[in-house]
Every structure is written in structure tokens, then in C-alpha cells.
Protein backbone atom coordinates (compact mmCIF):
# COMPACT_ATOMS: atom_id res chain seq x y z
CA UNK A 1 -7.74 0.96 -2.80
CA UNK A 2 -5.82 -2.00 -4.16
CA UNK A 3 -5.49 -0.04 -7.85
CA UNK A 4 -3.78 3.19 -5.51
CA UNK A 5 -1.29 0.76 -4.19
CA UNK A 6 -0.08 -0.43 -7.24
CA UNK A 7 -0.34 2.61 -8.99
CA UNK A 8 1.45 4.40 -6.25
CA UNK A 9 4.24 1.36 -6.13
CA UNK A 10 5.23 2.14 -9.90
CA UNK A 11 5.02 5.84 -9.54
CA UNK A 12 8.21 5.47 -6.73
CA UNK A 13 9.63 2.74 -8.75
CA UNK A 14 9.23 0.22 -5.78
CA UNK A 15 8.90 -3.47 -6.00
CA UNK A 16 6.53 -5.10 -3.76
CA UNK A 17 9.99 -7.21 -1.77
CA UNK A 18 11.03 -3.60 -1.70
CA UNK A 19 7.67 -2.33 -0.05
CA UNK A 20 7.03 -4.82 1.75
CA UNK A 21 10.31 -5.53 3.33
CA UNK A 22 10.74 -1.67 4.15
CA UNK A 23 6.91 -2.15 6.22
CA UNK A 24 7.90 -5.37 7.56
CA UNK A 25 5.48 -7.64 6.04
CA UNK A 26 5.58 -10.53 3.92
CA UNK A 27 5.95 -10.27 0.08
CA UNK A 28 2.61 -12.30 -0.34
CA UNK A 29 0.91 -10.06 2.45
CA UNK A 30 1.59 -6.40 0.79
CA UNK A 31 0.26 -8.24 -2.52
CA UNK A 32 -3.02 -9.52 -1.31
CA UNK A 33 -3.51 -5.61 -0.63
CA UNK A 34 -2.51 -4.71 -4.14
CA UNK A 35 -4.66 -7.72 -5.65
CA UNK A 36 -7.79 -6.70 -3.47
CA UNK A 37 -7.79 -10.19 -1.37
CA UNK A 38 -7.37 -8.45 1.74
CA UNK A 39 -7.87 -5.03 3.40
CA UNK A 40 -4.98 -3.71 5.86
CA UNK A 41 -5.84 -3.11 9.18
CA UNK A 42 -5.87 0.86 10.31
CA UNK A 43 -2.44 0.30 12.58
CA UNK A 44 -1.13 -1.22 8.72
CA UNK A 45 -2.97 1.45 6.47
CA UNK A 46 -1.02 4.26 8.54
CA UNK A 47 2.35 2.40 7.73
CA UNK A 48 1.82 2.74 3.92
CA UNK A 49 0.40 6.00 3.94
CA UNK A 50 3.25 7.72 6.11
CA UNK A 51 5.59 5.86 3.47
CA UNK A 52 4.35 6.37 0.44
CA UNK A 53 3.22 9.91 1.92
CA UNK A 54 -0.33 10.19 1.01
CA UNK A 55 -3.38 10.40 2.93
CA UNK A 56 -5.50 7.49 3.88
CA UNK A 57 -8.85 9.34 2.39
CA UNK A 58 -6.27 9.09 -1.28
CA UNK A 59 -5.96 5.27 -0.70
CA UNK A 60 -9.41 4.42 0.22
CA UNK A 61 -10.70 6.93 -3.03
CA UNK A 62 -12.25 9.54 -1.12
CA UNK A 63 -9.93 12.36 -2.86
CA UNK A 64 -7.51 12.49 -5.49
């Protein structure tokens, strides 16, 4: 999932402050999800999906 993120981030020409200020998380939260540290919760995995507008089945690698 964390490869999606980031490759999803470029494709909009976001920065993670951006991204991460627009969900209303910290900087060094959103980018333990792009690094792979950490997993979001569901209630946090809806948030990026409705704004990046993708599906959660895209994110997690169960379609392309």
C-alpha cells in the first residue's frame, strides 16, 4: 500500500505537509504510511481514499 500512496502523492503533485495537513494528520504520521512503518486505521484509510479518489481495494493492491 505504502508504494500507492506515494505514487498516488506525485501523480496529484501533492506534498506530504500538503496531504497531510488537508487529512488532518501530522506530517510524520501520513509518512510512516508512505514508508510502510504503519498501517492507517479503516476510519483513516477512507479519508485518503475519498481524497485522492480511489478505492481502498487500489490502495491495499487488490486491483489496479
Amino acid at each position: 500500500m505504502h508504494e500507492r500512496l506515494k505514487q498516488i502523492r506525485h501523480e496529484t503533485g501533492k506534498t506530504i505537509k500538503e496531504v497531510s495537513s488537508d487529512l488532518g494528520m501530522t506530517i510524520s504520521a501520513y509518512a510512516h504510511y508512505e514508508q510502510g512503518i504503519r498501517e492507517p486505521s479503516i476510519d483513516i484509510l477512507k479519508k485518503i481514499c475519498v481524497y485522492f479518489g480511489v478505492s481502498a481495494d487500489y490502495l491495499i493492491g487488490l486491483e489496479d
